[in-house]
Structure formats: structure tokens, C-alpha cells
C-alpha atoms as a PDB file:
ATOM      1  CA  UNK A   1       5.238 -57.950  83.569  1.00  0.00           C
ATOM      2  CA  UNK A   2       2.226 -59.965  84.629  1.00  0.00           C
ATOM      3  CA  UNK A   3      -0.781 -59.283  86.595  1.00  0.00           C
ATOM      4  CA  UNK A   4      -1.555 -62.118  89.449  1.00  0.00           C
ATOM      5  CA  UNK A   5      -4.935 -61.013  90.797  1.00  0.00           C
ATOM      6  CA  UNK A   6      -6.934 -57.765  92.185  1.00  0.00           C
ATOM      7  CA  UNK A   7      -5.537 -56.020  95.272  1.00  0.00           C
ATOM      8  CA  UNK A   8      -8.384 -55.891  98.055  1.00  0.00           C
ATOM      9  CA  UNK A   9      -8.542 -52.991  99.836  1.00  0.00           C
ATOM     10  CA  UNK A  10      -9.280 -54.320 103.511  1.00  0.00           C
ATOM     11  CA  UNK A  11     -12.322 -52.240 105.639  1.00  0.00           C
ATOM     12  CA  UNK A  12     -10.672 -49.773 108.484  1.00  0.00           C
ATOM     13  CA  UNK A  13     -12.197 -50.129 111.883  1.00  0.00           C
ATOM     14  CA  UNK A  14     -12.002 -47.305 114.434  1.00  0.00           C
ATOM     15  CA  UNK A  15      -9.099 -45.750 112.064  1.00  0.00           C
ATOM     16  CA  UNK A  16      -6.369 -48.249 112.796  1.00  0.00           C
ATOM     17  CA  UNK A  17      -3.508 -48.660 110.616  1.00  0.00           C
ATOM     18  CA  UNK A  18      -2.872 -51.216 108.411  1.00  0.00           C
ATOM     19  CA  UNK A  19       1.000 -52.414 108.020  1.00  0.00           C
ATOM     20  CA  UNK A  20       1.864 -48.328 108.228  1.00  0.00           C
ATOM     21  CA  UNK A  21      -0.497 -47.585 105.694  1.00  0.00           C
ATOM     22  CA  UNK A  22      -3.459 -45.461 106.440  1.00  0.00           C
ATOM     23  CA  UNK A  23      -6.933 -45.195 104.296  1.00  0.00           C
ATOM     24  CA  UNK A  24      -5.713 -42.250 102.404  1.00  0.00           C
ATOM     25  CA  UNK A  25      -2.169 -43.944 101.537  1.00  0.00           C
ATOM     26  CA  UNK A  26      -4.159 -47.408 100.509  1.00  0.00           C
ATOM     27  CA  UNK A  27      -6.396 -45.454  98.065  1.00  0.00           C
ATOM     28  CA  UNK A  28      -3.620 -43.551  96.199  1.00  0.00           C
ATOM     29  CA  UNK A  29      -1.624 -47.040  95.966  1.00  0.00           C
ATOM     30  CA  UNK A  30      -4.638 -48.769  94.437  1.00  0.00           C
ATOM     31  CA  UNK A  31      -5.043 -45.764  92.096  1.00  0.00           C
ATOM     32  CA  UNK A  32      -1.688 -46.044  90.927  1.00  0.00           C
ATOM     33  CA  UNK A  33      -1.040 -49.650  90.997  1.00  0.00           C
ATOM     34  CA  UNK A  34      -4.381 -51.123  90.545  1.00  0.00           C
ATOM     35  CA  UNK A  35      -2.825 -55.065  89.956  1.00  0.00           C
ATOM     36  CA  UNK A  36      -0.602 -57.201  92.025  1.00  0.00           C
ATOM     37  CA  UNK A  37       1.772 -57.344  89.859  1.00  0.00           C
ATOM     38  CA  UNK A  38       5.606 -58.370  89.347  1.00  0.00           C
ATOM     39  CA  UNK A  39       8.388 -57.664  87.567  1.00  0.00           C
ATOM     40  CA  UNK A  40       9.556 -60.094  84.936  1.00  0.00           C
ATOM     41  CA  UNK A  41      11.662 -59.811  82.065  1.00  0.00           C
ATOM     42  CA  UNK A  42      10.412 -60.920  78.258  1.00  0.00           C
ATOM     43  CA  UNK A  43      12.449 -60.949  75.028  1.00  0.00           C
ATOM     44  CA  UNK A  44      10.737 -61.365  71.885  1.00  0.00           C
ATOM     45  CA  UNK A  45      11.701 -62.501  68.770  1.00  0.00           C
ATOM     46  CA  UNK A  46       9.435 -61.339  65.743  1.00  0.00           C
ATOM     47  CA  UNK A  47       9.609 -63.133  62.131  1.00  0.00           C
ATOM     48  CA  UNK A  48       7.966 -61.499  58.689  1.00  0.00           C
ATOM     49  CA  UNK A  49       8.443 -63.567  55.508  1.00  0.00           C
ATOM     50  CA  UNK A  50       7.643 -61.424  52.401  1.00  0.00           C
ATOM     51  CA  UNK A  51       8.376 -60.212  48.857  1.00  0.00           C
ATOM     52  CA  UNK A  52       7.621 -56.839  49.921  1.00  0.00           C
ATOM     53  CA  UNK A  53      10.509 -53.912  50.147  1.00  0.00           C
ATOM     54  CA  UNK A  54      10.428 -51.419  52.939  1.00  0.00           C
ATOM     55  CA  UNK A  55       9.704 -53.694  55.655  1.00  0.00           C
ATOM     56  CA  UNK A  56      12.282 -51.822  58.510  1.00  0.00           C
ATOM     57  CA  UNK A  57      14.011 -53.662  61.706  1.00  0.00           C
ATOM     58  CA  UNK A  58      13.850 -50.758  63.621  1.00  0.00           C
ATOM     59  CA  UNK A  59      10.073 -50.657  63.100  1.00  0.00           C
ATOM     60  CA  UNK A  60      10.179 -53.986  64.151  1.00  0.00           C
ATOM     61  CA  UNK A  61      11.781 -53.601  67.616  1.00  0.00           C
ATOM     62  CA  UNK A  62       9.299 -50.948  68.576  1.00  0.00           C
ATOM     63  CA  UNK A  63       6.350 -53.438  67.760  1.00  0.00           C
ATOM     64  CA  UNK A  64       7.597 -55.765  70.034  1.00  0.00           C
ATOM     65  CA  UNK A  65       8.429 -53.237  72.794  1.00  0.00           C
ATOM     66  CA  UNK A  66       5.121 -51.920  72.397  1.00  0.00           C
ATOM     67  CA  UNK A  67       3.674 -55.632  73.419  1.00  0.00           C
ATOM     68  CA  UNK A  68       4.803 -55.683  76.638  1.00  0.00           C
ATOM     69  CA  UNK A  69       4.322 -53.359  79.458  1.00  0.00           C
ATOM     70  CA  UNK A  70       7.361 -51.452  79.256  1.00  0.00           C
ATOM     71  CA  UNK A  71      10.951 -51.312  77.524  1.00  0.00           C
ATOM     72  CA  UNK A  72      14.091 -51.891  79.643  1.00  0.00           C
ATOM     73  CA  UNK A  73      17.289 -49.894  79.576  1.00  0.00           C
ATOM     74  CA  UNK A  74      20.711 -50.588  80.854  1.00  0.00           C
ATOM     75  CA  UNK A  75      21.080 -47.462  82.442  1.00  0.00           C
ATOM     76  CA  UNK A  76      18.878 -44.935  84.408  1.00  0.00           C
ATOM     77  CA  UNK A  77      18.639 -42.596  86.577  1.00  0.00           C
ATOM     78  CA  UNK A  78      16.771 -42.895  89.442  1.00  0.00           C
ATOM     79  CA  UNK A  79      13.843 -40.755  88.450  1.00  0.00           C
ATOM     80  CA  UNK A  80      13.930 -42.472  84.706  1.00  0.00           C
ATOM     81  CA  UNK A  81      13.790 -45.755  86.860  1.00  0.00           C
ATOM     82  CA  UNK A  82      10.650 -44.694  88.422  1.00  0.00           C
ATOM     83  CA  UNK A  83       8.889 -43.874  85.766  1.00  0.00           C
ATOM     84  CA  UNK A  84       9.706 -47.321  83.961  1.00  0.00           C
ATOM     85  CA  UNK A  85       8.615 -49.339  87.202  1.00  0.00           C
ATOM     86  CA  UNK A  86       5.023 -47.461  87.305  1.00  0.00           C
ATOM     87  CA  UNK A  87       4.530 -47.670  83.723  1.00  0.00           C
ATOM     88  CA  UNK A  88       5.438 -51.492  83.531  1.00  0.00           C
ATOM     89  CA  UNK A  89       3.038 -51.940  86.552  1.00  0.00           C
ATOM     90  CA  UNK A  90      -0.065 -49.364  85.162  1.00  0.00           C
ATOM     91  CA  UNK A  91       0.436 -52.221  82.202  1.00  0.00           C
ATOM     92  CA  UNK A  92       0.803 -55.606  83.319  1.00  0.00           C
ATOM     93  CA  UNK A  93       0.597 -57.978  80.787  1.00  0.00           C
ATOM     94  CA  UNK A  94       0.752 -61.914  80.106  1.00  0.00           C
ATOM     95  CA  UNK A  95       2.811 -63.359  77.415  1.00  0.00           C
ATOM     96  CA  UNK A  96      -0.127 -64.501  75.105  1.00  0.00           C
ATOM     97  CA  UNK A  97      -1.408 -60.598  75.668  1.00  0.00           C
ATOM     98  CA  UNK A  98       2.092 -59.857  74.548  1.00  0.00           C
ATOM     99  CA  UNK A  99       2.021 -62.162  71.821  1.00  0.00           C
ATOM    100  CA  UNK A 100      -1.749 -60.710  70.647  1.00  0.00           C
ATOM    101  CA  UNK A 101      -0.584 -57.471  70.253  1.00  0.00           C
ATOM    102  CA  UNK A 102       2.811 -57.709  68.949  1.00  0.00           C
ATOM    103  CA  UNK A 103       0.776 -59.444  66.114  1.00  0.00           C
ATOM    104  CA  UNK A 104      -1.539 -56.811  65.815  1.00  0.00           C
ATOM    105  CA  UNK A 105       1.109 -54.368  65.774  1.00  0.00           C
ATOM    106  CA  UNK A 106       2.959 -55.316  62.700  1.00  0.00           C
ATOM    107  CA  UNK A 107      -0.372 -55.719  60.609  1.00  0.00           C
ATOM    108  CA  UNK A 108      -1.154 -52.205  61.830  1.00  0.00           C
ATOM    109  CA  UNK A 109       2.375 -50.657  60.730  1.00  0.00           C
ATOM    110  CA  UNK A 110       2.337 -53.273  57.433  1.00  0.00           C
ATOM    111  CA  UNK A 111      -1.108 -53.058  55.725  1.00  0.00           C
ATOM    112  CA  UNK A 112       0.020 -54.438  52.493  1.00  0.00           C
ATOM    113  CA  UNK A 113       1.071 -57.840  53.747  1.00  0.00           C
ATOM    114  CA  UNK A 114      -0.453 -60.481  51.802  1.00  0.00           C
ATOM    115  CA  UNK A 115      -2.161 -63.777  53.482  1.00  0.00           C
ATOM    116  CA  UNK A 116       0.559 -65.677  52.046  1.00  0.00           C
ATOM    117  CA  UNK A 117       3.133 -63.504  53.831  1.00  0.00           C
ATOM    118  CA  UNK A 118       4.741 -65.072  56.815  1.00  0.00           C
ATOM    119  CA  UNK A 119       4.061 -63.879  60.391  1.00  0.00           C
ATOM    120  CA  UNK A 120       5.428 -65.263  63.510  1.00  0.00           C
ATOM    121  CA  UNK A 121       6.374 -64.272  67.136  1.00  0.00           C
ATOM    122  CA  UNK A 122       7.788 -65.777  70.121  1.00  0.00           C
ATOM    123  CA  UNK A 123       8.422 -64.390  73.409  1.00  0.00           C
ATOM    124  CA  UNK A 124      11.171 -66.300  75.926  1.00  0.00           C
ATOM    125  CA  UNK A 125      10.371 -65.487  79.609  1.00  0.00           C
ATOM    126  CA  UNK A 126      13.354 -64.549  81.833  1.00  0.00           C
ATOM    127  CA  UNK A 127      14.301 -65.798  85.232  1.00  0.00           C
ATOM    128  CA  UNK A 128      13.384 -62.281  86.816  1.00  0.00           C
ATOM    129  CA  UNK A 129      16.016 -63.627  89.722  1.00  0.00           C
ATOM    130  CA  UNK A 130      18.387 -67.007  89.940  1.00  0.00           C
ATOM    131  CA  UNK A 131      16.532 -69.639  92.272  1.00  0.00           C
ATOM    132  CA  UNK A 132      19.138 -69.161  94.378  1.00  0.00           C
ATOM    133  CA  UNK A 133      22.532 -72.481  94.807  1.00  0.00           C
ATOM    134  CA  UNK A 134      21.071 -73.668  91.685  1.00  0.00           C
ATOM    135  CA  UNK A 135      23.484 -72.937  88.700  1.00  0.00           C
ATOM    136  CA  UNK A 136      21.161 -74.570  85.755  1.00  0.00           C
ATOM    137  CA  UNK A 137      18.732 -71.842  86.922  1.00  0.00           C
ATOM    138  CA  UNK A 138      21.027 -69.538  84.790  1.00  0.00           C
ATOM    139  CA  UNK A 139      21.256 -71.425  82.142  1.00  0.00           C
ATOM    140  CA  UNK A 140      20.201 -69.028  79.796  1.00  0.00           C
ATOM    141  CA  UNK A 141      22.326 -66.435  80.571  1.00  0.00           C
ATOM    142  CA  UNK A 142      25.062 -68.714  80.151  1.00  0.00           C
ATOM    143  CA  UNK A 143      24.358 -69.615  77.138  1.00  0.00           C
ATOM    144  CA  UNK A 144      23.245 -65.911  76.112  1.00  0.00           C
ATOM    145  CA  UNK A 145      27.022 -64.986  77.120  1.00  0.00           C
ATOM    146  CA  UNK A 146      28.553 -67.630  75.868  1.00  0.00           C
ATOM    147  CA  UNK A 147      27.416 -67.367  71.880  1.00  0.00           C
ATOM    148  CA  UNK A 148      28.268 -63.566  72.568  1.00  0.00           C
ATOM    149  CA  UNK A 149      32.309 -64.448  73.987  1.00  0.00           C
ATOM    150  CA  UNK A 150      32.911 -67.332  71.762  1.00  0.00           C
ATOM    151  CA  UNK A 151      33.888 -69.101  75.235  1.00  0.00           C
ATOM    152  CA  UNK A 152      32.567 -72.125  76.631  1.00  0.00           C
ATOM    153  CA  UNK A 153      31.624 -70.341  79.966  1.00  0.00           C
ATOM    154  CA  UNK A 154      30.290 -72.760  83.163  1.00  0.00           C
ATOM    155  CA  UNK A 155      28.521 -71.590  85.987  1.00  0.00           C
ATOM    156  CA  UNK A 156      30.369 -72.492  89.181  1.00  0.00           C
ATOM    157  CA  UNK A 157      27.482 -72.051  91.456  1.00  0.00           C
ATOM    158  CA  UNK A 158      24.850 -69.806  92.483  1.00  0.00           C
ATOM    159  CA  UNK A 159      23.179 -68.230  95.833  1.00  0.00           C
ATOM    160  CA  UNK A 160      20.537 -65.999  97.032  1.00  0.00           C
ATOM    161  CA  UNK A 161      20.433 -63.991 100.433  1.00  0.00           C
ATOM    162  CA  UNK A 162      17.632 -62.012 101.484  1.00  0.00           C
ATOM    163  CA  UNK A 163      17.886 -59.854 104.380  1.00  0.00           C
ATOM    164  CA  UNK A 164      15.779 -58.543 107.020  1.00  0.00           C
ATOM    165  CA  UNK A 165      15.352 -55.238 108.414  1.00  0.00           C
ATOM    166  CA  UNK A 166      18.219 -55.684 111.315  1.00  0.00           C
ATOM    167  CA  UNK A 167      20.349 -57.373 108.686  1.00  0.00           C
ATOM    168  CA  UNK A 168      22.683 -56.174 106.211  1.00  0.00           C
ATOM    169  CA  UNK A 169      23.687 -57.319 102.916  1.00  0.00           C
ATOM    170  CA  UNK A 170      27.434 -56.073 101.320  1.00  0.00           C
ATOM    171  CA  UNK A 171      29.550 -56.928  98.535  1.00  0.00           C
ATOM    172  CA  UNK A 172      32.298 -56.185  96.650  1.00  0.00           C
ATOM    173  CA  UNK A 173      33.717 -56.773  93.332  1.00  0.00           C
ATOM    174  CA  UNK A 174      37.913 -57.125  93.136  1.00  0.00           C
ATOM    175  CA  UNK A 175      38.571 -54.209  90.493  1.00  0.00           C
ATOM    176  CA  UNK A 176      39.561 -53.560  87.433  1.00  0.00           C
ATOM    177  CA  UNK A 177      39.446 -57.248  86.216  1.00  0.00           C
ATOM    178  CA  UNK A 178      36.181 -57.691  88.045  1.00  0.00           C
ATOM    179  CA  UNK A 179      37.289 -61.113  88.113  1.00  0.00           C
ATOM    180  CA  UNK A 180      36.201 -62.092  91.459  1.00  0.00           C
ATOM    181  CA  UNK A 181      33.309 -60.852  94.174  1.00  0.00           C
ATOM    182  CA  UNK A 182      31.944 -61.526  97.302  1.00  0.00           C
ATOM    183  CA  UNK A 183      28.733 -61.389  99.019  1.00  0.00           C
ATOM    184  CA  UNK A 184      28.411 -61.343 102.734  1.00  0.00           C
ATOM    185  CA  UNK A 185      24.941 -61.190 104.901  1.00  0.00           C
ATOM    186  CA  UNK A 186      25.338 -60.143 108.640  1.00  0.00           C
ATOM    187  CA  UNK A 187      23.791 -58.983 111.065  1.00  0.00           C
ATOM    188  CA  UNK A 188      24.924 -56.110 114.104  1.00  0.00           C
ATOM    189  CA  UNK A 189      28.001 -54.030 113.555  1.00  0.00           C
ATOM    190  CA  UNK A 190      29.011 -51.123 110.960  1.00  0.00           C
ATOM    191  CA  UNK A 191      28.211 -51.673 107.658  1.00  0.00           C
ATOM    192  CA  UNK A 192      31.396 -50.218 105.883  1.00  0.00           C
ATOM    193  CA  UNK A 193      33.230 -52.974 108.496  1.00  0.00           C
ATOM    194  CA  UNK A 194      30.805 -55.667 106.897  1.00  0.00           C
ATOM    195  CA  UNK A 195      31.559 -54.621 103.701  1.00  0.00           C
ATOM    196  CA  UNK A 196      35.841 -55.600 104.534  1.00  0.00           C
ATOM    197  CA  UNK A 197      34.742 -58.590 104.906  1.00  0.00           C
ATOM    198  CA  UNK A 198      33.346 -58.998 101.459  1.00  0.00           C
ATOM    199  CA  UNK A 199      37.033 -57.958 100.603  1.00  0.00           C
ATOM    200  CA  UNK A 200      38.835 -60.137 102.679  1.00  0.00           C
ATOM    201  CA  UNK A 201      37.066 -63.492 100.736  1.00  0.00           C
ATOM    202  CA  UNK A 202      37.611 -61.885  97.225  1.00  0.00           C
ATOM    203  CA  UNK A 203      41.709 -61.649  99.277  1.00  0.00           C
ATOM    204  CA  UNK A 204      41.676 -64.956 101.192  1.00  0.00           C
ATOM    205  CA  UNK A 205      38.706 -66.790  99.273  1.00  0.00           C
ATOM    206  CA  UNK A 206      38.101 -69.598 101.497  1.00  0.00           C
ATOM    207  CA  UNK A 207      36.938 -73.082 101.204  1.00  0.00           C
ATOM    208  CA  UNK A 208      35.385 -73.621 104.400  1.00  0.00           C
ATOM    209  CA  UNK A 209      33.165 -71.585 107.150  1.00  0.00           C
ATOM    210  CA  UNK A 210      34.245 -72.984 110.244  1.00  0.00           C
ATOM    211  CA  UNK A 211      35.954 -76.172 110.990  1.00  0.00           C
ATOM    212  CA  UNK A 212      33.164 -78.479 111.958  1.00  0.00           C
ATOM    213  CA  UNK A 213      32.464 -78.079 107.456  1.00  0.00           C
ATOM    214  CA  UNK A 214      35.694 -79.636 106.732  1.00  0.00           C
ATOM    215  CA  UNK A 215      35.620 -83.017 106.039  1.00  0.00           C
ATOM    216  CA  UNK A 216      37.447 -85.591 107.805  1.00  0.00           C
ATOM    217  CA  UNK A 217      39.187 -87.632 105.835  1.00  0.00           C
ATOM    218  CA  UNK A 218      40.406 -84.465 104.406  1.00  0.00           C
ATOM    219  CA  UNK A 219      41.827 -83.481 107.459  1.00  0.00           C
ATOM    220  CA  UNK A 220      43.413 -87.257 108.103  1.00  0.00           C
ATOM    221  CA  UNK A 221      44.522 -87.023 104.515  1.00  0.00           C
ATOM    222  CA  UNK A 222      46.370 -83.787 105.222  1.00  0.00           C
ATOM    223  CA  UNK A 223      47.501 -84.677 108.859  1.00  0.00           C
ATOM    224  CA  UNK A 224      49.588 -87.769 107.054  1.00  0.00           C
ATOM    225  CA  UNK A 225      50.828 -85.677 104.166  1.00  0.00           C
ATOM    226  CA  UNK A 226      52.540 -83.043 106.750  1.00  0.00           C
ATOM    227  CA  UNK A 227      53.620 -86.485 109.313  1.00  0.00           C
ATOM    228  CA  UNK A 228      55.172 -87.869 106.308  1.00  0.00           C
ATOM    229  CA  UNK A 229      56.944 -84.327 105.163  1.00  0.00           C
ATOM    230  CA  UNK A 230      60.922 -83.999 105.294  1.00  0.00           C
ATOM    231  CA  UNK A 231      60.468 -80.904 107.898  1.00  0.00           C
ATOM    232  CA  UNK A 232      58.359 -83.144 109.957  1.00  0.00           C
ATOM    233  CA  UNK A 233      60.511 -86.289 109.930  1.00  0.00           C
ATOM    234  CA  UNK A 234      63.623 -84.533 110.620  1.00  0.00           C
ATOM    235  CA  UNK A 235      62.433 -83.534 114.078  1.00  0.00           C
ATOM    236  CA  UNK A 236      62.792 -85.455 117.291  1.00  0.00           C
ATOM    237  CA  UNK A 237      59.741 -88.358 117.365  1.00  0.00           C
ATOM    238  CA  UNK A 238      58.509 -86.930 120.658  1.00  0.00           C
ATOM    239  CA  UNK A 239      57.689 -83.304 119.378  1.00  0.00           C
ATOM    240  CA  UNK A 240      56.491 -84.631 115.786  1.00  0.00           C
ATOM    241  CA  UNK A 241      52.540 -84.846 116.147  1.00  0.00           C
ATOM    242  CA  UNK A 242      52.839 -81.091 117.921  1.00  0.00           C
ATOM    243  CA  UNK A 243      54.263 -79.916 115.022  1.00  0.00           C
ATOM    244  CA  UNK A 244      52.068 -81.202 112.824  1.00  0.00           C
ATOM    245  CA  UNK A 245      49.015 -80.396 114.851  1.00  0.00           C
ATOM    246  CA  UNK A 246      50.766 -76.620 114.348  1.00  0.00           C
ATOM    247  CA  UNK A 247      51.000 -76.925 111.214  1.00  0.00           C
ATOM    248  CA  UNK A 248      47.607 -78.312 109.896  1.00  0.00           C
ATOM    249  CA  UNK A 249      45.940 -74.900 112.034  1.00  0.00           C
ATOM    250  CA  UNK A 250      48.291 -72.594 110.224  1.00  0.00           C
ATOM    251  CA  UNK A 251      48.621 -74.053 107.117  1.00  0.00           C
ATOM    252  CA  UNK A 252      45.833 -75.969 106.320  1.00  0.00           C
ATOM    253  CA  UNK A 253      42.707 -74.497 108.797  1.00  0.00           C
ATOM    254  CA  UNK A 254      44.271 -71.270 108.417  1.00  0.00           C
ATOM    255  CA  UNK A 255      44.510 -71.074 104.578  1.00  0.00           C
ATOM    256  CA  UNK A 256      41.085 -72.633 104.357  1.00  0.00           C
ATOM    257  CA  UNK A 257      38.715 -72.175 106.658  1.00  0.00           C
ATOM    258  CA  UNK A 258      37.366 -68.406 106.733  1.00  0.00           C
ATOM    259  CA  UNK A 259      37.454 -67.962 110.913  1.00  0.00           C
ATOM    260  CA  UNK A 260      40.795 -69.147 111.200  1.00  0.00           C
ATOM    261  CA  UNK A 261      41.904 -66.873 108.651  1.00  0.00           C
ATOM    262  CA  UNK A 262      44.201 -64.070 109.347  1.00  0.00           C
ATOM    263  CA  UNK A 263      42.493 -60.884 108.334  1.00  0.00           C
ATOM    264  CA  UNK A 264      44.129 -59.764 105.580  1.00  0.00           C
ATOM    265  CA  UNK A 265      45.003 -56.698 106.622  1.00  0.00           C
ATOM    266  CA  UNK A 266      47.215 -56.700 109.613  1.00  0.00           C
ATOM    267  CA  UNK A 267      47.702 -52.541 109.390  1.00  0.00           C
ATOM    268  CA  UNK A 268      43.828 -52.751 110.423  1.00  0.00           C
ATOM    269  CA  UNK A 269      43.414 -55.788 112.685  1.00  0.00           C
ATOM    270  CA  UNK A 270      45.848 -58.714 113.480  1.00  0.00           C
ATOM    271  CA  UNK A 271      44.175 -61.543 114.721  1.00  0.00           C
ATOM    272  CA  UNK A 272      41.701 -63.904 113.233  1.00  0.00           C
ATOM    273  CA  UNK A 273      38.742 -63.207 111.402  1.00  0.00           C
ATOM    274  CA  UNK A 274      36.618 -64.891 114.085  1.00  0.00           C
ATOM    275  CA  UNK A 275      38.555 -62.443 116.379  1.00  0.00           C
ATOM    276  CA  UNK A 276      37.612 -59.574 113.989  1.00  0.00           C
ATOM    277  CA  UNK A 277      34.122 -60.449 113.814  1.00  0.00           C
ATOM    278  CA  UNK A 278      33.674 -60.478 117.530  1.00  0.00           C
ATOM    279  CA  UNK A 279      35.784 -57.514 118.624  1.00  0.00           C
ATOM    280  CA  UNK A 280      33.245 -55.456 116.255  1.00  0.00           C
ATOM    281  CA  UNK A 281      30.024 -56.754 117.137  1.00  0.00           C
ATOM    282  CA  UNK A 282      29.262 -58.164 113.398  1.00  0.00           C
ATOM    283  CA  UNK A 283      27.416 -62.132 113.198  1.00  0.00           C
ATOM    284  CA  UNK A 284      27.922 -63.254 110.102  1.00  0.00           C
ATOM    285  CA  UNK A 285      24.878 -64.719 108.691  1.00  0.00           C
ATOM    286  CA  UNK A 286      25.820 -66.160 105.447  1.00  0.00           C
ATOM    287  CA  UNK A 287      28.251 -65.380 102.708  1.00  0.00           C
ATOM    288  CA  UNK A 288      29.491 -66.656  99.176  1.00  0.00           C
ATOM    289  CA  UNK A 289      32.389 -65.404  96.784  1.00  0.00           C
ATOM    290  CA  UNK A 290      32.648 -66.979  93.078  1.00  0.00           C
ATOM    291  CA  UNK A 291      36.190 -65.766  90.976  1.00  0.00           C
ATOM    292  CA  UNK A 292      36.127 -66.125  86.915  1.00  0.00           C
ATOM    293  CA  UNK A 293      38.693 -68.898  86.460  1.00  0.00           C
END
């Protein structure tokens, strides 16, 4: 958690309203939250060489989550989650304030450590979020959950999507492997119908957005493969470069590029997912899907 500079609280003229907050809101905000602040995670690594006995690692761990502003947990409930947010915020902290009192912390608890003794501490600053198509911005999760699998795992890529307020951003995660998910951003429709789209890529997971991104000497390179095929060559000369033109949209555009894609549930909509995304109102803003492979 770090603290970035004093909010101002801005003069009111002839009691207007400032971004939906009124005098009264802006002085109970300040009172709670008086920093900018943001959220960033911190682990820290604390080292004590000594010949004393009775120096405990649990004692240890609450030294060093006693540095920062506030301990994290992998699960909460909402109201827990609150009350870890404002007390992070009521005590925003830099690392080399971390660092200060961590120090501090384990001469308090460990009086009888000698000046020879060995004290050190280091604290490793966490992406608080990926940068967003960037996979070496992960990098240390990767290599966090790679010593912990024994695998040599590689980050396949990496996106960010922020949405605005007449946008909406869904997702899904192909269970119980959890193996593959999908993000989509879009903007007008139902939700819940946004959302089976998120489903169809984790289903159809395709390589391309719309034609005009597919290369073209990938589609020449494909066009010849399916001229030069036994089906193809076995036909009449005069209908040949038909079928093939029929071909490369089913097979190849319609395999691989996400509009031409059948949606993948013909009980709930037949046509294409273009088709399916117009009928319901829904423009697709952005999307990305990533599988574990």
C-alpha cells in the first residue's frame, strides 16, 4: 500500500456538486481515507542469524505483516473485505517504511539479540495488475508457480480490458479442469447473452476476429492445399475453384475466424456468430481466451 500525495478538498460555490459528491460526502471521505492511495501487493522475506534458542517463525510472519498496511487473505467475505481495504488505506505505507519497521519489530519481540547477530529484510513489490498483452509482465508469478508445480510453465499471452459504464465485461472458465477461459468486453445487449459468448470461444476458440485479420498468404497457402486435394481434383475443372471457394469459408474461415463461426449451440441459435451478435443487439468490443496446453 503506498500513499501518492494529499487529497485536496476543492471550495463549493453556490452548493454545486462535485462528480456526485456533495460537501458533507467529501468530508467523511477525507476523514476516512485521508491519502490517495493504492492498492499494491508486498511480500517480505525476513532473515535472523543467531546462536540464540526460541527465536519462533510464526513470530516472525506477524513482524512482517505488521510492516505493511494490512495482511491479505485468500478468502473473505464481503464485509471482512471491507474492513481490510479501509485498514490498508487508513495505513499506507512505502516499502522503506515497511522495511523500517519490520526491523524495528523483531528487535522489539527479540531483546536479547546480540550486535553480532544477523538481521536482514527484503520486501519484493507485486505487479498489483498485469500491464495488460505483455506476458513478461507476469513473470513472477510464473516463476512463483512454476518452483511450486515442478513444471516448466510459459505464459502464452496476456490482456487487459477495462470497461465503461455502458459496457460490460463477462467471462467464463470451462469447468472442472479449469483448463481454458474466456474474456469478452461488449457493449448493448443482455449480459447473461454476453456471457455465451465467453463460452462459445472456450467451445470454438478461434484464431481470428474477422476476416480482414487473417493473413494472406495464409489464405493462398490454404486455397492451394484444398485446389490440390483428391476431393477437389476429382471434380469437373469448371466447378473446381467454387468448391474450393466453399470450402475455405466452411472449413477454414469457419473453423477460424470467430464471426464466421457457427454458434455452438444450434438448440439456441443456428446461424453465425456475427448473425448472433446482431440479432441480439450485443457489439463486441474486444475479447481474448487462453487454454492450459
Amino acid at each position: 500500500m503506498r500513499g501518492d500525495g494529499l487529497l485536496h478538498l476543492h471550495r463549493f460555490q453556490d452548493d454545486d456538486q462535485i462528480a456526485g459528491f456533495d460537501e458533507h460526502d467529501v468530508e467523511k471521505i477525507l476523514e476516512l481515507v485521508p491519502l490517495a492511495t493504492h492498492n499494491q501487493r508486498g511480500r517480505g522475506t525476513l532473515y535472523v542469524g543467531t546462536a540464540h534458542s526460541g527465536i519462533n517463525a510464526e513470530r516472525l510472519v506477524e513482524v512482517v505483516e505488521a510492516s505493511m498496511s494490512s495482511p491479505i487473505y485468500e478468502l473473505l467475505k464481503r464485509p471482512d473485505e471491507l474492513h481490510v481495504v479501509e485498514h490498508a488505506h487508513l495505513h499506507a505505507r512505502f516499502v522503506e517504511d515497511s522495511v523500517r519497521l519490520a526491523l524495528r519489530g523483531i528487535l522489539d519481540a527479540y531483546p536479547e539479540l546480540e550486535d553480532e547477530d544477523f538481521l536482514a529484510y527484503a520486501e519484493h513489490v507485486l505487479k498489483a495488475v498485469f500491464d495488460g498483452g505483455d506476458p513478461s509482465s507476469l513473470e513472477d508469478e510464473r516463476v512463483e508457480a512454476s518452483a511450486k508445480l515442478g513444471e516448466n510453465i510459459q505464459v502464452a499471452g496476456a490482456k487487459r480490458m477495462e470497461a465503461a459504464a455502458d459496457e460490460t465485461l463477462s467471462y467464463y472458465v470451462h469447468s472442472p479442469a479449469n483448463k481454458v477461459g474466456a474474456l469478452v468486453h461488449t457493449k448493448g445487449g443482455d449480459p447473461a447473452e454476453a456471457r455465451s459468448l465467453a463460452l462459445h470461444l472456450t467451445f470454438a476458440r478461434p484464431t481470428f476476429r474477422t476476416r480482414d485479420e487473417v493473413p494472406q498468404d495464409l489464405v493462398d497457402a490454404e486455397r492451394e492445399i484444398l485446389s490440390n486435394s483428391e476431393e477437389v481434383q476429382s471434380k469437373p475443372e469448371n466447378v473446381r475453384d467454387k468448391i474450393v471457394e466453399g470450402q475455405l469459408n466452411k472449413k477454414f474461415y469457419g473453423e477460424s475466424v470467430l464471426t464466421d463461426q457457427t454458434w455452438y449451440r444450434a438448440d439456441e441459435f443456428t446461424g453465425t456468430v456475427a448473425q448472433y451478435l446482431k440479432e441480439r443487439g450485443i457489439e463486441l468490443v474486444d475479447y481474448a481466451w487462453y487454454a492450459v496446453g
